[in-house]
Protein backbone atom coordinates (compact mmCIF):
# COMPACT_ATOMS: atom_id res chain seq x y z
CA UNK A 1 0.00 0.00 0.00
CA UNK A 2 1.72 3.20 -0.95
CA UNK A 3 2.30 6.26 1.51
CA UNK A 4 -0.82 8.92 1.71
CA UNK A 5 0.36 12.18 0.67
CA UNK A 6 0.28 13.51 4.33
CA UNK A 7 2.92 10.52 5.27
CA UNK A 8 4.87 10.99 2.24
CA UNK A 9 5.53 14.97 3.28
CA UNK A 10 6.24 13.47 7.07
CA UNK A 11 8.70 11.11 5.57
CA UNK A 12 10.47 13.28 3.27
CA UNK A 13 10.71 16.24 5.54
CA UNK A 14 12.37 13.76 8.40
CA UNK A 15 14.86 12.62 6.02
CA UNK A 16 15.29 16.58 4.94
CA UNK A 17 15.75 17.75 8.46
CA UNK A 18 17.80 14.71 9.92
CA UNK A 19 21.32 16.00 11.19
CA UNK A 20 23.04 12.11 10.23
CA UNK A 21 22.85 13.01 6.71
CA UNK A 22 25.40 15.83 7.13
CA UNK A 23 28.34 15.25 4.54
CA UNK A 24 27.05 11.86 3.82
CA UNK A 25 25.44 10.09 0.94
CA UNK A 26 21.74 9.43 1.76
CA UNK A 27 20.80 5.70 0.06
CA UNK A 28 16.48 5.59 -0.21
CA UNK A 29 15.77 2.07 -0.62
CA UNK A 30 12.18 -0.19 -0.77
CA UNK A 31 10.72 -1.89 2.60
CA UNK A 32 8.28 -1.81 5.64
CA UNK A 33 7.98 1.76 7.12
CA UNK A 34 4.11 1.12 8.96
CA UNK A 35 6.11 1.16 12.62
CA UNK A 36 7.10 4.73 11.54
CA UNK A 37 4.64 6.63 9.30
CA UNK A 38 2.56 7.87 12.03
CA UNK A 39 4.80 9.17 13.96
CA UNK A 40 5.13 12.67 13.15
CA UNK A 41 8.58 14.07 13.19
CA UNK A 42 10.69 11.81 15.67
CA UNK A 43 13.77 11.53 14.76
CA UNK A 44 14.76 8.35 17.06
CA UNK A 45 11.98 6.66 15.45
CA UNK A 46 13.80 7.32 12.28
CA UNK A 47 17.08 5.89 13.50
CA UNK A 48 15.60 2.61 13.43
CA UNK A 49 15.06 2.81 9.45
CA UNK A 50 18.46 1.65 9.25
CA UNK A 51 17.58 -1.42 11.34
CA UNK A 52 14.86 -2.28 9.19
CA UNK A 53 15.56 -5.99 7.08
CA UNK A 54 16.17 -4.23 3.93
CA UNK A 55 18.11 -0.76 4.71
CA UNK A 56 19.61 -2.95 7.15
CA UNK A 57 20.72 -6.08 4.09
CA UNK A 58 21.85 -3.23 1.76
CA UNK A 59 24.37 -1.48 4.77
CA UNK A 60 25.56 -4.85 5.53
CA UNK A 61 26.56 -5.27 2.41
CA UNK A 62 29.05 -2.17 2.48
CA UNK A 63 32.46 -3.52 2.05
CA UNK A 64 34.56 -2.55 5.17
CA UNK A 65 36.37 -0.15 4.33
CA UNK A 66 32.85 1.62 3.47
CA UNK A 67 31.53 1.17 7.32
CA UNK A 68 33.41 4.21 8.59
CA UNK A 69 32.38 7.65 9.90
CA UNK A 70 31.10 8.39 6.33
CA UNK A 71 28.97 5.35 5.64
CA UNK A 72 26.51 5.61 3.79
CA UNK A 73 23.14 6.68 5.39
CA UNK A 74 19.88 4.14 4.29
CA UNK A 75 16.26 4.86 4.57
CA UNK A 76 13.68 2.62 3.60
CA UNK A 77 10.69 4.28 2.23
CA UNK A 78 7.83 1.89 1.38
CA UNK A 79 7.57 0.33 -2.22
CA UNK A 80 9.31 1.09 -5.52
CA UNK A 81 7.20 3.96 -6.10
CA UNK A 82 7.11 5.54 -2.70
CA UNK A 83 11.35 5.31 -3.45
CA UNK A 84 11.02 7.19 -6.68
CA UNK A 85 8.14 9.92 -4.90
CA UNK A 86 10.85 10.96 -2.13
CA UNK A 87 13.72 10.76 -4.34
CA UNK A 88 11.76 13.23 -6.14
CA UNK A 89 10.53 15.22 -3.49
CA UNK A 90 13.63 15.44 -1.67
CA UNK A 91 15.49 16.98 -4.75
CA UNK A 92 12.23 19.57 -4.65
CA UNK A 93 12.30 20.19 -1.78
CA UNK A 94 16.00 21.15 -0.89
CA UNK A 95 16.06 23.32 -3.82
CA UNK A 96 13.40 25.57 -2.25
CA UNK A 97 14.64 25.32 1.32
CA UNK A 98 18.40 25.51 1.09
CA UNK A 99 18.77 27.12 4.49
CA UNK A 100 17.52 24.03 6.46
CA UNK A 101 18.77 21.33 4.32
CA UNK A 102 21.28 18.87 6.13
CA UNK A 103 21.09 17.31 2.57
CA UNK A 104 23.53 17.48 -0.09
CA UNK A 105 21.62 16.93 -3.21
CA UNK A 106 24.48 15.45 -5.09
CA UNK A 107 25.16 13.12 -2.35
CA UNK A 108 20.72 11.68 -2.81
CA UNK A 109 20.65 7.83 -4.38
CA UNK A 110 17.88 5.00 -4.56
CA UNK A 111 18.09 1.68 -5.17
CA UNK A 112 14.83 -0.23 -6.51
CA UNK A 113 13.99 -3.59 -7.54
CA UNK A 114 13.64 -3.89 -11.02
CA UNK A 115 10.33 -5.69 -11.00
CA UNK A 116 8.55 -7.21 -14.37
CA UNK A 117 6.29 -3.85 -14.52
CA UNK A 118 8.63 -0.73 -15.64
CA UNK A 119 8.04 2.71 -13.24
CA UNK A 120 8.04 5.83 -14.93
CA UNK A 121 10.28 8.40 -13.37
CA UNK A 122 9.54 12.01 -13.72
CA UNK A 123 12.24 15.09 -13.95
CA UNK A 124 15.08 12.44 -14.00
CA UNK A 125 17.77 11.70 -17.31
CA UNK A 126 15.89 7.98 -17.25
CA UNK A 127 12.48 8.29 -18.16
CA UNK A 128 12.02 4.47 -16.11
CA UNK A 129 13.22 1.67 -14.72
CA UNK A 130 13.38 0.05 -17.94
CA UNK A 131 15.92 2.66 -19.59
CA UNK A 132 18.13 2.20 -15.97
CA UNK A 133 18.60 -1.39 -16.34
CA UNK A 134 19.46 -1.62 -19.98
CA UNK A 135 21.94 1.55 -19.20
CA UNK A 136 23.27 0.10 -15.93
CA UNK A 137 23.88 -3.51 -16.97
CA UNK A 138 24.62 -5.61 -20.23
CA UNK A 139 23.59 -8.73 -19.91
CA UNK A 140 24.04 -9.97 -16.72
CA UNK A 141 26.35 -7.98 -15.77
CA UNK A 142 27.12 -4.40 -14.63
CA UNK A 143 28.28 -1.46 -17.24
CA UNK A 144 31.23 -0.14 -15.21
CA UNK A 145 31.17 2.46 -17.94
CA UNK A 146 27.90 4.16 -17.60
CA UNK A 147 27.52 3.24 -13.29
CA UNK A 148 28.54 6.81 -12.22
CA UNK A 149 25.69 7.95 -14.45
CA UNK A 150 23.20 6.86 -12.32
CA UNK A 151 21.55 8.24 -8.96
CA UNK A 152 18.77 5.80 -8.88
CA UNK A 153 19.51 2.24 -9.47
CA UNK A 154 17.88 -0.88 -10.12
CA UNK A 155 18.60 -4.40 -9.13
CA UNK A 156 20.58 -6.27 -12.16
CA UNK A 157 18.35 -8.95 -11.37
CA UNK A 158 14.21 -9.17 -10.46
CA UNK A 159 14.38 -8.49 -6.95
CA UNK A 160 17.01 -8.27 -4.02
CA UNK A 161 15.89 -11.61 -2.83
CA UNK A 162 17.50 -12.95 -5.98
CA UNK A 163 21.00 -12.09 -4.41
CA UNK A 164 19.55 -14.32 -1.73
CA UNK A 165 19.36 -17.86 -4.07
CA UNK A 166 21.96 -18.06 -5.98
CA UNK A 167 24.19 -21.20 -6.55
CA UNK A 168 27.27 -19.88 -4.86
CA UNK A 169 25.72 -19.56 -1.54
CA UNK A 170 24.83 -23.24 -1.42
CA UNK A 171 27.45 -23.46 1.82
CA UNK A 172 26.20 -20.50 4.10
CA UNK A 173 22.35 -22.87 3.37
CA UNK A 174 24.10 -26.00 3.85
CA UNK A 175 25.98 -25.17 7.10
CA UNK A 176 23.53 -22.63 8.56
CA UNK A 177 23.50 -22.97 12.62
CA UNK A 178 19.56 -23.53 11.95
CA UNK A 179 19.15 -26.68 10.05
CA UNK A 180 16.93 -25.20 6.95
CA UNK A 181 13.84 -26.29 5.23
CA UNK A 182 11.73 -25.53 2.42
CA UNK A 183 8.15 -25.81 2.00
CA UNK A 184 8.50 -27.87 5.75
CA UNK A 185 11.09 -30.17 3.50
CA UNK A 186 14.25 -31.10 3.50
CA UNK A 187 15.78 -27.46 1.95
CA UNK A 188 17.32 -27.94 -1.40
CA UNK A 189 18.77 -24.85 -3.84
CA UNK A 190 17.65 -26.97 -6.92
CA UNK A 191 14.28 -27.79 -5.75
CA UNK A 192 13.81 -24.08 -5.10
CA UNK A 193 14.99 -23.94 -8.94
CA UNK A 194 12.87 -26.56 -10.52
CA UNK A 195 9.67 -24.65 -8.51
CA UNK A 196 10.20 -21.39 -10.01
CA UNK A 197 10.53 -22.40 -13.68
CA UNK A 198 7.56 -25.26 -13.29
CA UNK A 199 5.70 -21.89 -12.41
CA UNK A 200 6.31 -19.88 -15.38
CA UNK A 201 3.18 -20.86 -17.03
CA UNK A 202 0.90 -19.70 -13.87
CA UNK A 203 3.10 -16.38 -13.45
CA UNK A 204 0.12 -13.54 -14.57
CA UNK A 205 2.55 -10.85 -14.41
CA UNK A 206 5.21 -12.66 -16.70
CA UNK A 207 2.86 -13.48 -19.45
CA UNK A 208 0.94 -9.91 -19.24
CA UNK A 209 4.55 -8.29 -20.00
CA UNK A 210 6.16 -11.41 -21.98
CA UNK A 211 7.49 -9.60 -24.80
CA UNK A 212 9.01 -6.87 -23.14
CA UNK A 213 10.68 -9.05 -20.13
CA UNK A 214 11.81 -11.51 -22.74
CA UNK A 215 13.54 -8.76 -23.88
CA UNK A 216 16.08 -8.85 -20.91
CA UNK A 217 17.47 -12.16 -21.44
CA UNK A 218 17.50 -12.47 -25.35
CA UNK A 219 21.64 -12.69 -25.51
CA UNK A 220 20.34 -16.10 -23.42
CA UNK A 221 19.72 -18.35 -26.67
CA UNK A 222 16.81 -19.99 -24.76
CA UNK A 223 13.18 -20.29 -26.81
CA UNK A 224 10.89 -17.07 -26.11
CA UNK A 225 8.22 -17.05 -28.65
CA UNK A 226 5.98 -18.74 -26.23
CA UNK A 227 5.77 -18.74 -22.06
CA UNK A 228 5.55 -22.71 -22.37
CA UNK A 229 8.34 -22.74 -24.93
CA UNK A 230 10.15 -20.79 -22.60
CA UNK A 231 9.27 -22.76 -19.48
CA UNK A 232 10.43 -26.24 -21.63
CA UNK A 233 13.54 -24.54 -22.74
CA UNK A 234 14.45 -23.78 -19.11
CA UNK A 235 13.56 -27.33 -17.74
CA UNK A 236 15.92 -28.47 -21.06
CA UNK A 237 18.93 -26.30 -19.62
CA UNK A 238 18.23 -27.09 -16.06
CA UNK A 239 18.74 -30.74 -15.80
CA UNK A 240 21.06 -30.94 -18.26
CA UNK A 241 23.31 -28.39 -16.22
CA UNK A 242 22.38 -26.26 -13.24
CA UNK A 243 24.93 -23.09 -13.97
CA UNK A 244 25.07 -20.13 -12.13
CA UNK A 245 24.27 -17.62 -15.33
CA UNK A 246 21.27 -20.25 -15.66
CA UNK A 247 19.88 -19.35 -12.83
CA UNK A 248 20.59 -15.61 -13.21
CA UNK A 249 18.92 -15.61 -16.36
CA UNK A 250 15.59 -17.22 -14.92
CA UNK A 251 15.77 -14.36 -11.84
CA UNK A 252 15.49 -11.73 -14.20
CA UNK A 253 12.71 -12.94 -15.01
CA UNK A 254 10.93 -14.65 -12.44
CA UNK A 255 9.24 -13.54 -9.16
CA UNK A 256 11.78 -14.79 -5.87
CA UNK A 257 10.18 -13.35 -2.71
CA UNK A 258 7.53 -16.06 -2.70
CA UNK A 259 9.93 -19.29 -2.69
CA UNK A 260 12.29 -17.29 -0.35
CA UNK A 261 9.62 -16.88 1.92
CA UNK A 262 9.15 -20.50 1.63
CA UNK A 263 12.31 -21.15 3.90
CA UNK A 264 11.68 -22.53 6.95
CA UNK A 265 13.30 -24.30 10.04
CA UNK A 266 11.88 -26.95 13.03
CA UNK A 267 13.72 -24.62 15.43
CA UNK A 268 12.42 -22.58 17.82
CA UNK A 269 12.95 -19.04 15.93
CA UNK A 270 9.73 -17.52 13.90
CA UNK A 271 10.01 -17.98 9.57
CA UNK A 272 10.54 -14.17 9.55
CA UNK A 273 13.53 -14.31 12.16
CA UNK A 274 15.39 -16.77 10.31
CA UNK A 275 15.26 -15.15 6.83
CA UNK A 276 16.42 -12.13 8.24
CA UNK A 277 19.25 -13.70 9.66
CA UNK A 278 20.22 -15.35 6.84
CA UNK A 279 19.76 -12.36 4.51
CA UNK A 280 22.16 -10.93 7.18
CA UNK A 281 24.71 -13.67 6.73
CA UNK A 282 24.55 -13.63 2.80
CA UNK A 283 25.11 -9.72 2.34
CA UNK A 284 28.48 -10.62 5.37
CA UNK A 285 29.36 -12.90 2.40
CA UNK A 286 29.18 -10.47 -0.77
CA UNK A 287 30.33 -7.66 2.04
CA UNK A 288 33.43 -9.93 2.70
CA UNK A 289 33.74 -11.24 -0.58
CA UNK A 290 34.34 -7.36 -2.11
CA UNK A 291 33.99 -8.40 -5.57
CA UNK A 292 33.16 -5.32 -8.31
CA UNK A 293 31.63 -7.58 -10.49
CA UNK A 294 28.45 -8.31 -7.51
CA UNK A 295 26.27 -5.95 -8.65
CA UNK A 296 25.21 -4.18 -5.52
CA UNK A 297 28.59 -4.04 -4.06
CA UNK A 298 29.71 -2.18 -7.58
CA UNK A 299 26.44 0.41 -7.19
CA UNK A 300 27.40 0.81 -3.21
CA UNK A 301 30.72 1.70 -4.31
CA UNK A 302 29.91 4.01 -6.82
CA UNK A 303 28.11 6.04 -4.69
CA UNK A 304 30.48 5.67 -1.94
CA UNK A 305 33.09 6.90 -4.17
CA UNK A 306 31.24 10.07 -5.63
CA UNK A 307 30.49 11.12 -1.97
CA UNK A 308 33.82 11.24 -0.93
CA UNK A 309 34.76 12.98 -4.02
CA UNK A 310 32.11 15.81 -3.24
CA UNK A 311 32.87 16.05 0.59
């Protein structure tokens, strides 16, 4: 449910006002704000944006030498296009009040998931989501090129929970101090896999926007001129090798919260609680792995980079 107008001024005008965002780069990113949008203006309130599950994944991510007094400040604010409204807004708004700004404008990013539907972006040098991704990345990976022309950025895959499944972080599932499960099952990566393409056929959103998200993997080779053509030619790839720019291809495409939410554990720790704590331990591992080539360690940097370079 997006913010009212009245909680969309409240939120942008805390984020305006807030003395933390001195000097530093200010990082608006999607997730849960209803423990804060009533509020008013309380600032301690807002402090515990950053220790929401998302804000929170993205500054664990931060590589370490990124963690220091000039981190990065994060703010969730609601869905996609909530983001895009107080990126907006804030840029309006410290134009016309310079004098109480604690923000520097060229220090303002977002970072969205790039969905199946496009967003439209108004006043910006991307006109949506759409032209960001085929800017920002080629392929399936990031433009290194073209990355410091962006402010707001979009996932290189569907959604940040496809960071959270990908083949490479079959050990941190595997040897997690909660023995996992999936679907109350014994947890396995590739059944996850096999789940998500069997679905294609019953995913509304895919086949409303086929054509245009079947756009985004067409360097893949893979059969697109139907959704069960598609769906066969994945199940052909998949079990005759499970790859890791396999699966990257199929999460540009696919929906992931739903089988991530799917993860489960017989110990005494609620669903929620445990993905959080392994989303936790998977952005440690890209933190800790500091590889430019991860995409959201390459956008993190990026912006790190320009801040310092404006301080």
């Amino acid at each position: 449910m997006s913010l009212t107008a009245d909680e969309l001024e409240n939120h942008v005008e805390i984020i305006f006002s807030s003395k933390r965002i001195k000097n530093k780069a200010v990082i608006l990113c999607e997730g849960d704000i209803s423990s804060v949008k009533k509020v008013g203006l309380n600032p301690t309130m807002y402090r515990n944006l950053e220790r929401k599950p998302d804000a929170d994944l993205y500054k664990a991510c931060l590589p370490r030498e990124m963690r220091k007094n000039n981190a990065p400040q994060f703010f969730n604010c609601g869905g996609r296009s909530d983001v895009i409204k107080v990126f907006c807004q804030l840029k309006a708004l410290h134009t016309t009040n310079l004098k109480n700004s604690y923000l520097d404008i060229n220090k303002l990013f977002a970072i969205i998931d790039l969905d199946i539907q496009k967003a439209n972006i108004d006043n910006y040098s991307f006109q949506d989501t759409d032209e960001i991704f085929y800017h920002l990345y080629n392929e399936l990976k990031i433009n290194p090129n073209n990355i410091d022309s962006h402010l707001i950025f979009t996932t290189g895959l569907i959604h940040k929970e496809a960071y959270f499944l990908l083949p490479l972080l079959t050990d941190i599932f595997d040897n997690h101090k909660n023995p996992l499960l999936y679907v109350n099952d014994e947890f396995s990566l590739e059944k996850i896999y096999t789940d998500i393409i069997e679905d294609i056929d019953k995913d509304k959103d895919l086949s409303t926007n086929f054509d245009r998200v079947c756009n985004r993997i067409n360097f893949s080779g893979l059969n697109c001129s139907t959704v069960s053509e598609l769906k066969n030619a994945f199940l052909n790839q998949f079990h005759h090798d499970i790859e890791d720019r396999l699966i990257q291809t199929l999460f540009l495409i696919r929906k992931i919260k739903p089988y991530w939410e799917k993860i489960n554990t017989h110990e005494n720790i609620s669903s929620e609680k445990l993905r959080e704590q392994l989303a936790l331990e998977i952005a440690k591992f890209y933190a800790d792995k500091d590889d430019d080539n991860f995409h959201i360690t390459a956008i993190l940097k990026s912006i790190y980079q320009r801040a310092l370079g404006g301080r």
